[in-house]
Protein backbone atom coordinates (compact mmCIF):
# COMPACT_ATOMS: atom_id res chain seq x y z
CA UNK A 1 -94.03 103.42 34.78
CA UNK A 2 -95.27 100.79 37.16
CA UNK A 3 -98.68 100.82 38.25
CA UNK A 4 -101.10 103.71 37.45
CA UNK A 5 -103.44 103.88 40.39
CA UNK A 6 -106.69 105.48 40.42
CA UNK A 7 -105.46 107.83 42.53
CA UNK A 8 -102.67 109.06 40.82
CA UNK A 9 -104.76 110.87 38.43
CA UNK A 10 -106.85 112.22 41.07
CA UNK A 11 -104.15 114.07 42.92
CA UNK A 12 -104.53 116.54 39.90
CA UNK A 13 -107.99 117.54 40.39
CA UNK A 14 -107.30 119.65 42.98
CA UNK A 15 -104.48 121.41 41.65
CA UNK A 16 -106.08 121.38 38.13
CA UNK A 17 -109.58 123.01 39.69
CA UNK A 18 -107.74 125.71 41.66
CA UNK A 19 -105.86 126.87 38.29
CA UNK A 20 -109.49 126.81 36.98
CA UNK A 21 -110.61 129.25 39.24
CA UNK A 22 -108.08 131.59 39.13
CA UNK A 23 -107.79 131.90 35.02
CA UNK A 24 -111.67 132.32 35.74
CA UNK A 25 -111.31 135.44 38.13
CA UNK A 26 -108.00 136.34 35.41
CA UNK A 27 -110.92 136.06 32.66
CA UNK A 28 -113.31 137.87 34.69
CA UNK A 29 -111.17 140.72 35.74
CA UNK A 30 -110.54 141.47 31.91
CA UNK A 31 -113.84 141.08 31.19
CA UNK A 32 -114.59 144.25 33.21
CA UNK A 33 -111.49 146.25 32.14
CA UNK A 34 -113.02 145.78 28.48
CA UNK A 35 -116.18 147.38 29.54
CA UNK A 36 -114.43 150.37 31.13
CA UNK A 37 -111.99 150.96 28.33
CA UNK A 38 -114.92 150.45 26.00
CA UNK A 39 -116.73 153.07 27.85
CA UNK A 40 -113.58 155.61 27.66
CA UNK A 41 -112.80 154.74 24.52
CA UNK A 42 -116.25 156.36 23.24
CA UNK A 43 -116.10 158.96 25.02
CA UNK A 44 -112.33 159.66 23.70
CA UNK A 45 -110.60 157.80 20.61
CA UNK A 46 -107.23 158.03 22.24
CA UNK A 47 -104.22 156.46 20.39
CA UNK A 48 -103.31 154.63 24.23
CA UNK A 49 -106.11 153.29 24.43
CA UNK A 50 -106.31 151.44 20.98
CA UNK A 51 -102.86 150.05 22.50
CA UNK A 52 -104.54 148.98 25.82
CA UNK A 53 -107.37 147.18 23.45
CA UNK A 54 -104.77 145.32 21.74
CA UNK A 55 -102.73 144.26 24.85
CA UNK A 56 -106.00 142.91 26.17
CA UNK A 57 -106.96 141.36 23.00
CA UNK A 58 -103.74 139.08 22.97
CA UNK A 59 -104.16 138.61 27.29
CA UNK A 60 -107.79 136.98 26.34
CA UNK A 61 -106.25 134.92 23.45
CA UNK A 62 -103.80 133.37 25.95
CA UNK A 63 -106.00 133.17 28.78
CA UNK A 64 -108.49 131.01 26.31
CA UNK A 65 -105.87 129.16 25.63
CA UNK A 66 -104.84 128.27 29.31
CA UNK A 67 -108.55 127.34 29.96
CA UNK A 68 -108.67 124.99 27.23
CA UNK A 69 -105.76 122.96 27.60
CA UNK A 70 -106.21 123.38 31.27
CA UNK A 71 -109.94 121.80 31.10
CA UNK A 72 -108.28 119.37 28.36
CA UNK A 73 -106.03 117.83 31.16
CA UNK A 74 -108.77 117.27 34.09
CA UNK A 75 -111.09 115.77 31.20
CA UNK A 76 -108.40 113.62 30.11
CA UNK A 77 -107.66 112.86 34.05
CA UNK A 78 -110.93 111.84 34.58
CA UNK A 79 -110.83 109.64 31.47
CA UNK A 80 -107.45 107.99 32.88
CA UNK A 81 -109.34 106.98 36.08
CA UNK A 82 -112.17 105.34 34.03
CA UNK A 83 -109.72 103.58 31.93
CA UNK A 84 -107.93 102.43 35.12
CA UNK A 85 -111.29 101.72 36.35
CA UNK A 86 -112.56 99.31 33.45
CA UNK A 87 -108.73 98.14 33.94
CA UNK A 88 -107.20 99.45 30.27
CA UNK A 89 -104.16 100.26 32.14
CA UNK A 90 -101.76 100.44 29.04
CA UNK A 91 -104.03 103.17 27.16
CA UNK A 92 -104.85 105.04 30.50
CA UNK A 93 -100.69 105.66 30.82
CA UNK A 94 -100.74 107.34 27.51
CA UNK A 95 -103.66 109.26 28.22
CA UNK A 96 -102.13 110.06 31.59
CA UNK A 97 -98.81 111.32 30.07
CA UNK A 98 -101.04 113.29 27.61
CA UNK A 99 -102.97 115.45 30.17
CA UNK A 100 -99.67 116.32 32.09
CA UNK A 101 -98.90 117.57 28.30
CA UNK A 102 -102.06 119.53 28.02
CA UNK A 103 -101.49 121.21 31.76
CA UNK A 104 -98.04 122.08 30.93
CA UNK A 105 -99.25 123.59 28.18
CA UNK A 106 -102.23 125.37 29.87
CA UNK A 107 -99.12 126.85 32.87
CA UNK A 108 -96.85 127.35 29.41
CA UNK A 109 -99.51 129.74 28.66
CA UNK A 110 -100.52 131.51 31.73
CA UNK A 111 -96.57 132.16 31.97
CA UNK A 112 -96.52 134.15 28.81
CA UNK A 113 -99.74 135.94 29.95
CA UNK A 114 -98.29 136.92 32.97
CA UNK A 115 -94.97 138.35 31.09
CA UNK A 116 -97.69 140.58 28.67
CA UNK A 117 -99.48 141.81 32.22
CA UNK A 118 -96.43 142.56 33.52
CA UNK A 119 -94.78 144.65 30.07
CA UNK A 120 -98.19 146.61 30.40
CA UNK A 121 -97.80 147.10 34.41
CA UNK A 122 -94.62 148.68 33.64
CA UNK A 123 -95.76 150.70 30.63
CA UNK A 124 -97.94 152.31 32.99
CA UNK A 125 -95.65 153.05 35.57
CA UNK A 126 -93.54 154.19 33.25
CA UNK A 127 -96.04 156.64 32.39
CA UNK A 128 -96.54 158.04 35.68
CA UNK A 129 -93.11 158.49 36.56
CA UNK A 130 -92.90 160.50 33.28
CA UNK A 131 -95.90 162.39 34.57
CA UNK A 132 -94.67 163.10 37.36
CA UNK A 133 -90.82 164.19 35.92
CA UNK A 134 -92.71 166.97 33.85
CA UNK A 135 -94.34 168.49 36.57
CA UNK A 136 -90.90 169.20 38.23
């Protein structure tokens, strides 16, 4: 690589901020789908919904996972800019290439997250349009 600028590192923190927010409002929307199925699940200990917990169990696992390595990177981006800054340009590379690492990671997860959403999505629909057949 040539020369790592300070802005090079910086065009990440607006792409790496908007990801934030959005496994935030991912995190946020599970959050309150654990207090409803916690509510239904007292009221009813239904087989499904044991399923539903588990589903959402792994979702929260991944989404962690996303927020870490996704916080990781823009730590690690703001350390490349002060290592650019104090003019450590050989060490801020490395710690350059290793905060792409961390954000691939971090989209390597929310990927896999999105695949479990989706399997569950479909399990539902499924569902319905089995509902539905029975009533015919």
């Amino acid at each position: 690589m040539n020369q790592l600028t300070l802005t090079t590192p910086a065009l990440l923190f607006s792409a790496i901020s908007l990801i934030m927010l959005a496994y935030t409002n991912r995190f946020l929307a599970y959050a309150s789908v654990v207090r409803n199925l916690k509510e239904k699940f007292l009221q009813q200990k239904d087989e499904v919904l044991l399923l539903q917990i588990n589903n959402l169990r792994k979702r929260l696992s991944l989404t962690r996972s996303m927020q870490i390595f996704g916080i990781s990177s823009l730590l690690l981006c703001v350390l490349t800019m002060f290592l650019v800054y104090i003019e450590q340009n050989d060490v801020a590379v490395w710690v350059f290439g290793v905060a792409l690492l961390l954000l691939i990671l971090s989209l390597g997860f929310l990927i896999r997250e999105i695949q479990i959403s989706v399997d569950a999505l479909n399990h539902h629909l499924t569902d319905i349009e089995n509902h539905l057949s029975d009533k015919k």
